[in-house]
C-alpha atoms as a PDB file:
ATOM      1  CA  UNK A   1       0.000   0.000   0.000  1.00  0.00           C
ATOM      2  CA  UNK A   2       1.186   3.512  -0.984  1.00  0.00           C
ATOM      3  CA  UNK A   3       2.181   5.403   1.873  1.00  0.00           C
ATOM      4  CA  UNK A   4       0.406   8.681   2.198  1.00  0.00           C
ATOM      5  CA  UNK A   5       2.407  12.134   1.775  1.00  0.00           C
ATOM      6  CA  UNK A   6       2.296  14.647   4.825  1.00  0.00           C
ATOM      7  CA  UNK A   7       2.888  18.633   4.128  1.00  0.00           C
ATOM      8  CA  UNK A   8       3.383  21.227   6.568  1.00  0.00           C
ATOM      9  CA  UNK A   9      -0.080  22.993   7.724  1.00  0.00           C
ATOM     10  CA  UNK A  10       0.908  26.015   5.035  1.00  0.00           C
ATOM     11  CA  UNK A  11       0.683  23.595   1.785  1.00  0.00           C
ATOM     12  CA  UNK A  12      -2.423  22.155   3.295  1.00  0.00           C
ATOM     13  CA  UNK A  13      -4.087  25.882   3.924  1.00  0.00           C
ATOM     14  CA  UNK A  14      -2.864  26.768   0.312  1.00  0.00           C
ATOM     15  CA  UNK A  15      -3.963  23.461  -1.555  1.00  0.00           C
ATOM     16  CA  UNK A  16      -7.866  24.148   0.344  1.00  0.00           C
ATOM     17  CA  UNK A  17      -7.460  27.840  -1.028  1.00  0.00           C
ATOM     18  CA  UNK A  18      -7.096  26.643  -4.269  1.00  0.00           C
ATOM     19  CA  UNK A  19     -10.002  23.878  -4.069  1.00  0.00           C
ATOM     20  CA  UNK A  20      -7.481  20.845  -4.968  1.00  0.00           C
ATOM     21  CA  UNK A  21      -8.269  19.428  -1.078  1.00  0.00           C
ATOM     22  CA  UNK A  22     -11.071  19.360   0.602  1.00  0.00           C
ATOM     23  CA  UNK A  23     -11.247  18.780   4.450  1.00  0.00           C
ATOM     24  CA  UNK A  24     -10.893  14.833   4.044  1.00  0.00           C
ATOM     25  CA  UNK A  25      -8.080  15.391   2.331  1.00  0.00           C
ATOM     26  CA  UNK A  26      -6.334  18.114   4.759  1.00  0.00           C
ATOM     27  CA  UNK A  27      -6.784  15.827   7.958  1.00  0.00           C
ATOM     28  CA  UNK A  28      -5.467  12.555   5.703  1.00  0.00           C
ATOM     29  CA  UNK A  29      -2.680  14.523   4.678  1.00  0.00           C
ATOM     30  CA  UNK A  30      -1.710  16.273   7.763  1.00  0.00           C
ATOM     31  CA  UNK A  31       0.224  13.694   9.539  1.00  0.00           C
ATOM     32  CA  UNK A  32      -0.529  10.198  10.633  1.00  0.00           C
ATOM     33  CA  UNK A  33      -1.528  10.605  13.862  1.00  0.00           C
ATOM     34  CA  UNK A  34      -5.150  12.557  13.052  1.00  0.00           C
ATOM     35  CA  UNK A  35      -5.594  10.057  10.692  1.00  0.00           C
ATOM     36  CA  UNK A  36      -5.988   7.666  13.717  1.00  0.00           C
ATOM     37  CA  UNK A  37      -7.547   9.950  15.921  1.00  0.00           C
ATOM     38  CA  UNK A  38     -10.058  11.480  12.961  1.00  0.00           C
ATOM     39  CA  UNK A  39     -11.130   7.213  12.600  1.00  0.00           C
ATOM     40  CA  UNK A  40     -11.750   7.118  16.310  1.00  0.00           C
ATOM     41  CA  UNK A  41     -13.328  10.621  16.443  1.00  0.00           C
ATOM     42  CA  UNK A  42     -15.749   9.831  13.585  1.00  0.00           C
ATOM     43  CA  UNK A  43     -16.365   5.886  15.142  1.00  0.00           C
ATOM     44  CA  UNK A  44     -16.992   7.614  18.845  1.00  0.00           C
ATOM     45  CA  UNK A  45     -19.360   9.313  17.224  1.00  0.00           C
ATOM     46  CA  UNK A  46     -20.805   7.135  14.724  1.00  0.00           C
ATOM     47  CA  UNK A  47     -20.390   9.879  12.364  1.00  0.00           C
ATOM     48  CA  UNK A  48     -19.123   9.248   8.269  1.00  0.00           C
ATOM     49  CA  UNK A  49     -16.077   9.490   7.395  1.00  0.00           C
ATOM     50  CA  UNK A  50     -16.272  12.926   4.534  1.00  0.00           C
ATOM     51  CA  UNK A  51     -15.318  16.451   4.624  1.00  0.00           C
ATOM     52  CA  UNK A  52     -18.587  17.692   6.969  1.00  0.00           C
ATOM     53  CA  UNK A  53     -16.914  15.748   9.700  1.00  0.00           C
ATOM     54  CA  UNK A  54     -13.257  15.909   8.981  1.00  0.00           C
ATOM     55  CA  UNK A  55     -14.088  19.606   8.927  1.00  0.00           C
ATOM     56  CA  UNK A  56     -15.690  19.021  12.116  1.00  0.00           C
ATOM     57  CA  UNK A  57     -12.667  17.378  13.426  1.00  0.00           C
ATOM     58  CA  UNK A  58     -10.844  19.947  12.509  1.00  0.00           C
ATOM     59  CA  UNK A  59     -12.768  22.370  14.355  1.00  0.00           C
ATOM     60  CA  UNK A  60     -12.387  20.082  17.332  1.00  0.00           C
ATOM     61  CA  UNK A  61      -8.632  19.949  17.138  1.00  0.00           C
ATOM     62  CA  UNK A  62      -8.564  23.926  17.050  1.00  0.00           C
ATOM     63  CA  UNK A  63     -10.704  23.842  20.264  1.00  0.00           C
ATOM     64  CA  UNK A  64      -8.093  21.428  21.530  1.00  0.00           C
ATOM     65  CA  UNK A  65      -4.933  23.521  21.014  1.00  0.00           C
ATOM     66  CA  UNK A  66      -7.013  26.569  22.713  1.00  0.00           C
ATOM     67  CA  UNK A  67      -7.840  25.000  25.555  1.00  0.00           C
ATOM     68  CA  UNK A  68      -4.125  23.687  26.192  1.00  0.00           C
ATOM     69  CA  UNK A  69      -3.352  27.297  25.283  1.00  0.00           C
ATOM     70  CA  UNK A  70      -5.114  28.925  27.983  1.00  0.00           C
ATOM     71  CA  UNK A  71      -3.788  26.559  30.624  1.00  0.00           C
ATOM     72  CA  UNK A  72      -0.418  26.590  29.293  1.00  0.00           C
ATOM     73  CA  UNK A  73       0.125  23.245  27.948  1.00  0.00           C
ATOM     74  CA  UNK A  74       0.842  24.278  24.493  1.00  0.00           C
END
């Protein structure tokens, strides 16, 4: 199985500008690890895997980062 190619956050931002990727494609690209974690998010909440809720996820990491943020974990 081809291995999947991971870009910095930047590329990602710039290939959604430009409509090549959609949300799917920004969390499968993004690094291995939300790959994993977008599978379990979308299974804990017996949600599809698509761009509504890989942009969801998305959203959900952002919250994420905030909250470690605020209390200084990030």
């Amino acid at each position: 199985m081809e291995q999947p190619t991971f870009y910095p956050e930047e590329v990602l931002v710039e290939k959604m500008q430009s409509g090549e990727y959609g949300w799917l494609d920004y969390v499968n690209h993004f690094s291995a690890e939300w790959q994993e974690e977008y599978a379990r998010y979308c299974e804990e909440r017996g949600l599809m895997v698509g761009d509504d809720s890989a942009a969801g996820f998305v959203r959900f990491k952002d919250e994420q980062l905030e909250t470690a943020m605020e209390r200084g974990d990030a």
